[in-house]
C-alpha atoms as a PDB file:
ATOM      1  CA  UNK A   1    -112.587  30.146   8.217  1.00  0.00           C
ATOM      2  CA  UNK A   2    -111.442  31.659  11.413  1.00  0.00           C
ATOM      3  CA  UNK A   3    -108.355  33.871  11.434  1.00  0.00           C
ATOM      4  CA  UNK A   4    -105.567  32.912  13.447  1.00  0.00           C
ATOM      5  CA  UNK A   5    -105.917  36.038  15.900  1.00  0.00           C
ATOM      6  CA  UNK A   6    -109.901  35.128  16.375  1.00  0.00           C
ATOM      7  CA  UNK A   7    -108.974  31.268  16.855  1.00  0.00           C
ATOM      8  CA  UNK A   8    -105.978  31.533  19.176  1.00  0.00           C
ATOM      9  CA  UNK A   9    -108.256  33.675  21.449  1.00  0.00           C
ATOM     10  CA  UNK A  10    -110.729  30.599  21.937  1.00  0.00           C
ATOM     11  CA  UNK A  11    -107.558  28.215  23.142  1.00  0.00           C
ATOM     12  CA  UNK A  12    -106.839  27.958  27.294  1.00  0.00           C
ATOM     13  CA  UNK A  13    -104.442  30.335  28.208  1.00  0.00           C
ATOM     14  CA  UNK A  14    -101.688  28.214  29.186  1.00  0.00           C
ATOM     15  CA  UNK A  15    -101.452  26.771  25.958  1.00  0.00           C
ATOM     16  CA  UNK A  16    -101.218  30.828  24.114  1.00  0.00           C
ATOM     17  CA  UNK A  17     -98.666  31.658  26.789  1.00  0.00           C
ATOM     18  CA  UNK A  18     -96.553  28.456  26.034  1.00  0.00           C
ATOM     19  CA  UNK A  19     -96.730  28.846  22.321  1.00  0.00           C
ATOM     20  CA  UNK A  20     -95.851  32.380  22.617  1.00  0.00           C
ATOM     21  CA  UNK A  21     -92.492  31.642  24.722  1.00  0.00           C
ATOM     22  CA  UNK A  22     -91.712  29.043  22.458  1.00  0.00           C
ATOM     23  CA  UNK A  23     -91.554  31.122  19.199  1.00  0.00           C
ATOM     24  CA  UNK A  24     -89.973  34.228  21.251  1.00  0.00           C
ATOM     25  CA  UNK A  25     -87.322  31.811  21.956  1.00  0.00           C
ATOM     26  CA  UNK A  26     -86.516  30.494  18.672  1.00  0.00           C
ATOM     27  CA  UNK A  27     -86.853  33.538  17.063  1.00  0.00           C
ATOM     28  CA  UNK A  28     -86.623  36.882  19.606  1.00  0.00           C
ATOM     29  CA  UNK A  29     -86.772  40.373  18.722  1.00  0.00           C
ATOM     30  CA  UNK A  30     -83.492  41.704  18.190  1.00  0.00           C
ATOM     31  CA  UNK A  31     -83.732  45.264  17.957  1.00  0.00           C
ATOM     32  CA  UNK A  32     -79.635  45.210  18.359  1.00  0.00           C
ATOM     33  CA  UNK A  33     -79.478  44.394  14.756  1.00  0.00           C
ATOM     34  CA  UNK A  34     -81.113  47.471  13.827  1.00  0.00           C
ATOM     35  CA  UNK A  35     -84.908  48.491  12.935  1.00  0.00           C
ATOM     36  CA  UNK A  36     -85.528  45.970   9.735  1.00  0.00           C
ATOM     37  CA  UNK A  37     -84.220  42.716  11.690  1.00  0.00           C
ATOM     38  CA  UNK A  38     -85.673  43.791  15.007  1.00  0.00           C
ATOM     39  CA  UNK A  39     -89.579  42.375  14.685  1.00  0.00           C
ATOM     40  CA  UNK A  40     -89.079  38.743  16.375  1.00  0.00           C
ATOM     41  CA  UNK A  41     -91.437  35.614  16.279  1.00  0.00           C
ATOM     42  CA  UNK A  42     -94.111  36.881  18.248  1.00  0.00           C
ATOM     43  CA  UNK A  43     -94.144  40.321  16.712  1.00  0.00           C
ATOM     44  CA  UNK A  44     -95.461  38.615  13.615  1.00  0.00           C
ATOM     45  CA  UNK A  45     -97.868  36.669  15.101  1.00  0.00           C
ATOM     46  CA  UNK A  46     -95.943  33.338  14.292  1.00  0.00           C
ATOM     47  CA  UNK A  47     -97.627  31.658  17.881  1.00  0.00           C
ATOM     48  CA  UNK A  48    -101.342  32.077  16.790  1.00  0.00           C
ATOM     49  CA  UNK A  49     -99.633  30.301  13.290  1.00  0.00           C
ATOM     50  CA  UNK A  50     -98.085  27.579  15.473  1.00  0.00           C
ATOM     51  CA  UNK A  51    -101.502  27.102  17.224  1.00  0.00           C
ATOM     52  CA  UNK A  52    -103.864  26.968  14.098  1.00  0.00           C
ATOM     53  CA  UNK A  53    -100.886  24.478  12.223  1.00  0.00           C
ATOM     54  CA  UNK A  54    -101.143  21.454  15.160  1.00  0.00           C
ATOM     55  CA  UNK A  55    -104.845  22.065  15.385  1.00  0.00           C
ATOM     56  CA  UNK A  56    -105.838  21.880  11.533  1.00  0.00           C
ATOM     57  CA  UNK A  57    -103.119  20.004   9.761  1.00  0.00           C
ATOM     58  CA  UNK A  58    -101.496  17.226  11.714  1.00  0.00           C
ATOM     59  CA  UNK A  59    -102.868  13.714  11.030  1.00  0.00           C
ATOM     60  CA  UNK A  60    -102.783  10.692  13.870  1.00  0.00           C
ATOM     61  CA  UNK A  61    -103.294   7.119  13.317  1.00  0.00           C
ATOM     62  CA  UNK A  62    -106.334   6.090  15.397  1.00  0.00           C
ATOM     63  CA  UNK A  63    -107.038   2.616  14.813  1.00  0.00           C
ATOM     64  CA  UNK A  64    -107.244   2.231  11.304  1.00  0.00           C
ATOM     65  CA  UNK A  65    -107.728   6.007   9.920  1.00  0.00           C
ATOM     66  CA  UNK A  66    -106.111   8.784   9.477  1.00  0.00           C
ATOM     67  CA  UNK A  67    -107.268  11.481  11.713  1.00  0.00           C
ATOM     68  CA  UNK A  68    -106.273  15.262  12.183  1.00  0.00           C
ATOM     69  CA  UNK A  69    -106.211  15.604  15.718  1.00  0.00           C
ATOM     70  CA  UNK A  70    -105.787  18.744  17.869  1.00  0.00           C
ATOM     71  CA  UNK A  71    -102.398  19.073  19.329  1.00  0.00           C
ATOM     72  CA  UNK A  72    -101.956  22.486  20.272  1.00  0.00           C
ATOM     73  CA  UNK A  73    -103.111  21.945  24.097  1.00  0.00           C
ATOM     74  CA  UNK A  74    -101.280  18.574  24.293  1.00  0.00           C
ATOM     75  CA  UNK A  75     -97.899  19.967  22.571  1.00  0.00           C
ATOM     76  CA  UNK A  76     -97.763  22.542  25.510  1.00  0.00           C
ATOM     77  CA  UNK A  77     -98.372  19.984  28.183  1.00  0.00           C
ATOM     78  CA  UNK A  78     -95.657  18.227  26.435  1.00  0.00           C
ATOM     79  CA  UNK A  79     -93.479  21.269  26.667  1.00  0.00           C
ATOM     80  CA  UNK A  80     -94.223  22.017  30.398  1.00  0.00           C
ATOM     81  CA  UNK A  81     -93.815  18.809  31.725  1.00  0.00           C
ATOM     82  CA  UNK A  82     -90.133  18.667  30.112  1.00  0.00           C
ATOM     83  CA  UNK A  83     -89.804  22.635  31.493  1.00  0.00           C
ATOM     84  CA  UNK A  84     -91.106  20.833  35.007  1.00  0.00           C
ATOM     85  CA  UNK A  85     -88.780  17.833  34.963  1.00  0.00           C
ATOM     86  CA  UNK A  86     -86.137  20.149  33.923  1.00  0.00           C
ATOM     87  CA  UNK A  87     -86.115  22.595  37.090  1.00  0.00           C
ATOM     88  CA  UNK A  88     -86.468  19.799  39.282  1.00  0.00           C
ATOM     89  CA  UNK A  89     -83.310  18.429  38.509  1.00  0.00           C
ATOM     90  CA  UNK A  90     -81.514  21.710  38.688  1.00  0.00           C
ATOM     91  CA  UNK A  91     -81.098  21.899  34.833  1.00  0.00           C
ATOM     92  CA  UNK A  92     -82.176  25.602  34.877  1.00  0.00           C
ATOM     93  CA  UNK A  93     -79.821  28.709  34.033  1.00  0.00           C
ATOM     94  CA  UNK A  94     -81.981  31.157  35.973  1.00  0.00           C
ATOM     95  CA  UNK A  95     -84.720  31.028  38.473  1.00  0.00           C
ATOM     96  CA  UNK A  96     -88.264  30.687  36.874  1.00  0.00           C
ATOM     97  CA  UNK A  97     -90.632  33.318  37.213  1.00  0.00           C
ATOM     98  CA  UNK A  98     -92.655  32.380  40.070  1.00  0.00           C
ATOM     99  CA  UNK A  99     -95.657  34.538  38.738  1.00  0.00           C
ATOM    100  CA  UNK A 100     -96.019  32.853  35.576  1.00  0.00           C
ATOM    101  CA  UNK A 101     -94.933  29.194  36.759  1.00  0.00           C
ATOM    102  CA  UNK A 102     -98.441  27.864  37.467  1.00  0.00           C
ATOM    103  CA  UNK A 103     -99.745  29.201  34.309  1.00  0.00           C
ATOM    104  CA  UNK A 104     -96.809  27.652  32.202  1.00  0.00           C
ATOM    105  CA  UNK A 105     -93.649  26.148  33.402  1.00  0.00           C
ATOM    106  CA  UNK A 106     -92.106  26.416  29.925  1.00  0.00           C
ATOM    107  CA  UNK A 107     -93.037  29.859  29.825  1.00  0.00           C
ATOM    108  CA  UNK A 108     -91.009  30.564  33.271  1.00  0.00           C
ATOM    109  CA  UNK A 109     -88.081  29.970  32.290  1.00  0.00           C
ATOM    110  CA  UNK A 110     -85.627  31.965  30.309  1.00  0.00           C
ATOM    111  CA  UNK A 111     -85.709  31.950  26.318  1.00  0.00           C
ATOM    112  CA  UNK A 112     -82.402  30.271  26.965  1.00  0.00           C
ATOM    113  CA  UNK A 113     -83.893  27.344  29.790  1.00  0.00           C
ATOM    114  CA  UNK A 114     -86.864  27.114  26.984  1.00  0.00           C
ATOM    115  CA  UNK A 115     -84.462  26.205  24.215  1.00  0.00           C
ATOM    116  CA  UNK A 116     -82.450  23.956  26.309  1.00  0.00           C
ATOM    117  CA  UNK A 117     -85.872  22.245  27.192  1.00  0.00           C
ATOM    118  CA  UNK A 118     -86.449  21.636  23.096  1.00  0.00           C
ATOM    119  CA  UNK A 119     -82.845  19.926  22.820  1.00  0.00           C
ATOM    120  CA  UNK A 120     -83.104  17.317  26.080  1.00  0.00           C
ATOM    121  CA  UNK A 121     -87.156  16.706  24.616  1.00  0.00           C
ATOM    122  CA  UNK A 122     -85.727  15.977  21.281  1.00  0.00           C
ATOM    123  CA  UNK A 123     -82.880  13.273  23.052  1.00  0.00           C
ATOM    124  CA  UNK A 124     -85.487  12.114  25.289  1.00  0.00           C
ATOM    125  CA  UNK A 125     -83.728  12.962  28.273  1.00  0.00           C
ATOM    126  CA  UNK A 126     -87.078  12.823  30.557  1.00  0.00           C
ATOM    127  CA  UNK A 127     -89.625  10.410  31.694  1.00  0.00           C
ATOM    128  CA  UNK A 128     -91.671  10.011  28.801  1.00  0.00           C
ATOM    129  CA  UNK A 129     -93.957   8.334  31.166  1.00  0.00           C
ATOM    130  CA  UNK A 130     -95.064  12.154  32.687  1.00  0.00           C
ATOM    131  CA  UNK A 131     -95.663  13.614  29.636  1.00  0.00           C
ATOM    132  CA  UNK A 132     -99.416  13.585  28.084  1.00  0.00           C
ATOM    133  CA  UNK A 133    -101.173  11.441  25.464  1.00  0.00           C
ATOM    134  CA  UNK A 134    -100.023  11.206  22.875  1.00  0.00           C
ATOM    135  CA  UNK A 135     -96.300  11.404  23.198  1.00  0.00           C
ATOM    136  CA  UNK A 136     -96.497   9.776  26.410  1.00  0.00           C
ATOM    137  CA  UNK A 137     -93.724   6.380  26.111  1.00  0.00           C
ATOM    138  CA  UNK A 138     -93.574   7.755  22.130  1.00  0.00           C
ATOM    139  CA  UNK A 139     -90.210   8.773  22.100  1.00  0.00           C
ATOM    140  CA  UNK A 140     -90.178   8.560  17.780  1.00  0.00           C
ATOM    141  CA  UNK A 141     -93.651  10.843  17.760  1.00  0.00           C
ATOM    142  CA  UNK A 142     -92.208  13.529  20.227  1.00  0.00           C
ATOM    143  CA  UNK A 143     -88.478  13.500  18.009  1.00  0.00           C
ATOM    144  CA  UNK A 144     -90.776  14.278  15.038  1.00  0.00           C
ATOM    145  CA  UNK A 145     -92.516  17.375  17.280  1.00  0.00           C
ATOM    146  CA  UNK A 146     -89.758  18.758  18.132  1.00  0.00           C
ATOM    147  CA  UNK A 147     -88.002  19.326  14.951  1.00  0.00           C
ATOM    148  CA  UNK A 148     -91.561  20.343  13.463  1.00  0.00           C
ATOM    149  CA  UNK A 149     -91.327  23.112  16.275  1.00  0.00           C
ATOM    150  CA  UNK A 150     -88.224  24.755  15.043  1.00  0.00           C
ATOM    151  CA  UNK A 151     -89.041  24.422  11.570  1.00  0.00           C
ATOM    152  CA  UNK A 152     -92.821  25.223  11.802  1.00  0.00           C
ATOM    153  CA  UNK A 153     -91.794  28.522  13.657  1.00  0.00           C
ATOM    154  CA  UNK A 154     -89.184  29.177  11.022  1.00  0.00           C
ATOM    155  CA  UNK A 155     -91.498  28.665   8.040  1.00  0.00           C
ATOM    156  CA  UNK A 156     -93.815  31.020   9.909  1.00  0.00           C
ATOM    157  CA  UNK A 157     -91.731  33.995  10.185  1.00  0.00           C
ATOM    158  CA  UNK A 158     -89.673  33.714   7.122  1.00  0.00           C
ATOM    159  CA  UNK A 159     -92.602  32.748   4.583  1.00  0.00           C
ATOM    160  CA  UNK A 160     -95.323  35.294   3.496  1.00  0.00           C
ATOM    161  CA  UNK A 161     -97.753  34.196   5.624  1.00  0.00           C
ATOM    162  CA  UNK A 162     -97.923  37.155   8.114  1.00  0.00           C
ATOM    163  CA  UNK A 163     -98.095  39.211   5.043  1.00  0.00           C
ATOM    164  CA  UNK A 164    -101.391  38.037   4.202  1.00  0.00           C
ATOM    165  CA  UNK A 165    -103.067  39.310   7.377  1.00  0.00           C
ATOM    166  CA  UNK A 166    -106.763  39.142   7.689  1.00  0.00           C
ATOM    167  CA  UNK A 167    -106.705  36.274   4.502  1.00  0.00           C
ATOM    168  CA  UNK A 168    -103.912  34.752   6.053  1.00  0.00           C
ATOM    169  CA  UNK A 169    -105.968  31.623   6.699  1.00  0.00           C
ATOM    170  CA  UNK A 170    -107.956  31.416   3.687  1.00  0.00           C
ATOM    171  CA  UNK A 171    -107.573  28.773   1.152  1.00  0.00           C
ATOM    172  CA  UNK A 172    -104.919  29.684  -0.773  1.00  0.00           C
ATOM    173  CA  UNK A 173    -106.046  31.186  -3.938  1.00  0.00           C
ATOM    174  CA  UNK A 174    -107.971  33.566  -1.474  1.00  0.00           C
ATOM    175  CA  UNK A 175    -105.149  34.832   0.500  1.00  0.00           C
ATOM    176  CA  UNK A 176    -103.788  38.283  -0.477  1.00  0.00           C
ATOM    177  CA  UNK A 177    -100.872  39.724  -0.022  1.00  0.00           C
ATOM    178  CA  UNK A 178    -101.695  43.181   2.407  1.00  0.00           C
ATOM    179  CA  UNK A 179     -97.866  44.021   2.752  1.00  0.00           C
ATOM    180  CA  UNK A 180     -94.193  42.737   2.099  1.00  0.00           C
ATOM    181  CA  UNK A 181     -93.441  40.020   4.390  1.00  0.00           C
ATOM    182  CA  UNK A 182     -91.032  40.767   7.376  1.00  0.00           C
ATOM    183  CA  UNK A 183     -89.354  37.829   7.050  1.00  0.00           C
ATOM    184  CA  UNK A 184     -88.497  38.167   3.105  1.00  0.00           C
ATOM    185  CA  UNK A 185     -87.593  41.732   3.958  1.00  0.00           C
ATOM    186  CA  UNK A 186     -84.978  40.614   6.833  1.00  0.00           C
ATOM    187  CA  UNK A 187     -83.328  37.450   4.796  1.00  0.00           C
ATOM    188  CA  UNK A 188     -82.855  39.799   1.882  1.00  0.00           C
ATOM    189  CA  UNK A 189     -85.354  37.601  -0.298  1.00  0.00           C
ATOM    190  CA  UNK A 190     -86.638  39.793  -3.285  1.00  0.00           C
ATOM    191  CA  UNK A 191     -89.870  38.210  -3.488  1.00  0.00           C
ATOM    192  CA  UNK A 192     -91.754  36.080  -6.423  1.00  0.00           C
ATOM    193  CA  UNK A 193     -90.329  36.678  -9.854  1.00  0.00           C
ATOM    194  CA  UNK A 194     -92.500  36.437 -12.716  1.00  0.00           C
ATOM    195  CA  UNK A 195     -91.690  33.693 -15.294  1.00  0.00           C
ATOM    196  CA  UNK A 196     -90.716  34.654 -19.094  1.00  0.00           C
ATOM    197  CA  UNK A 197     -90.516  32.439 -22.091  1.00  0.00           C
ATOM    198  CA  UNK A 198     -87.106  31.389 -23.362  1.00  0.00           C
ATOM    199  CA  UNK A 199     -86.383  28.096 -25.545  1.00  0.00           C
ATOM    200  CA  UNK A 200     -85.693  25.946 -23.257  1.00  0.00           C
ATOM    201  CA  UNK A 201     -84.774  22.909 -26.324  1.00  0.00           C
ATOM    202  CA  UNK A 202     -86.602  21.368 -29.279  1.00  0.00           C
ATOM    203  CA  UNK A 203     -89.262  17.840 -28.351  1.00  0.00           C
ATOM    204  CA  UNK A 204     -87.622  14.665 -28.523  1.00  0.00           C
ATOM    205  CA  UNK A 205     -89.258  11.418 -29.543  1.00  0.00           C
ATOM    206  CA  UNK A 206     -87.960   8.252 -28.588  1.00  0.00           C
ATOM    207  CA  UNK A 207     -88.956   5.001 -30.766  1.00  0.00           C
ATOM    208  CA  UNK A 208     -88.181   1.910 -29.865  1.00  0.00           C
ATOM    209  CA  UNK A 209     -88.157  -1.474 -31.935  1.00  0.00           C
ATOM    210  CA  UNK A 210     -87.394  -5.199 -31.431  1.00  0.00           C
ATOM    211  CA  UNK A 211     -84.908  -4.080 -27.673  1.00  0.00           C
ATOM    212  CA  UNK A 212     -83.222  -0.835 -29.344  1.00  0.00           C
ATOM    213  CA  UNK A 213     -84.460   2.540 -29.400  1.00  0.00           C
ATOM    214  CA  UNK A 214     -84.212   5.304 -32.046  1.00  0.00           C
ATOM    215  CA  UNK A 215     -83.890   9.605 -30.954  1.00  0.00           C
ATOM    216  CA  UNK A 216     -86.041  10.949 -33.250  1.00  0.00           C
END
């Protein structure tokens, strides 16, 4: 299999760019909070994660199967159109960045435009009619992206999947941890403890005859 880096190179570049404003916005680099909480989102790589995830592992119903369908290039359509709509009714904080705004709308605006975009997607504040296939007039599909988003970039940066690195998109009893995980270092998570026995209570049998039961 492909690692992410190597794949995510291969996608359009609007669609990296998008994906890459979208996790710095959830989760930026904070180097306020000092030098263990300042890596961010993109700093771990957590957009080339995003990008693999709604390419490999998301299943649409087409016809009468279940099919994974790519949804990394759509998904940033999805996001641009609402960053689009958005400036166009005078919704934005600051100007866009005229530079980047042909490349990617969403990616224009500020990281705090971009997460204002997420919450009026999520209500379905714009014309679902302009955004593309498939959450075009599927206001319950394009809830269910939005929230998978936040939490998708979340589990990203918080799990130990940067950690594994160059195995990090192996099956999974090939990946191997190369370091400790950012994220487990920042929440203050200790990381996997090893089990131990301990009686944990004696086997219970229970028998039952003619409606009543018996604890044996």
């Amino acid at each position: 299999m492909q690692i992410a880096k190597t794949y995510a190179a291969q996608v359009d570049s609007s669609t990296y760019e998008t994906f890459r404003s979208l996790v710095e916005a959830i989760v930026p680099t904070t180097p306020c909070f000092g030098a263990e909480q300042t890596a961010g989102a993109v700093d771990l790589c957590v957009h080339e994660y995003m990008i693999w995830e709604l390419d490999h592992t998301l299943a649409l119903m087409l016809g009468i199967n279940l099919t994974v369908f790519p949804l990394s290039a759509p998904t940033a359509g999805m996001l641009n159109s609402g960053a689009a709509q958005f400036v166009a009714k005078g919704g934005a904080q600051d100007a866009p960045c005229r530079p980047v705004w042909a490349l990617s709308p969403f990616s224009a605006l500020c990281p705090a435009d971009r997460i204002v975009v997420l919450s009026l997607l999520e209500q379905l504040w714009f014309d679902l009619g302009l955004l593309p296939p498939p959450y075009q007039h599927d206001g319950g599909f394009l809830k269910f992206i939005i929230d998978y988003l936040n939490r998708g970039t979340m589990f990203g940066n918080y799990s130990e999947w940067p950690a594994y690195g160059t195995t990090r998109l192996n099956p999974p009893t090939l990946r191997r941890l190369e370091c400790f995980p950012t994220g487990w270092q920042q929440s203050g998570y200790p990381g996997v403890s090893s089990g131990y026995r301990a009686l944990r209570g004696f086997m219970l049998y229970i028998v039952r005859d003619k409606g009543g039961y018996e604890i044996v």
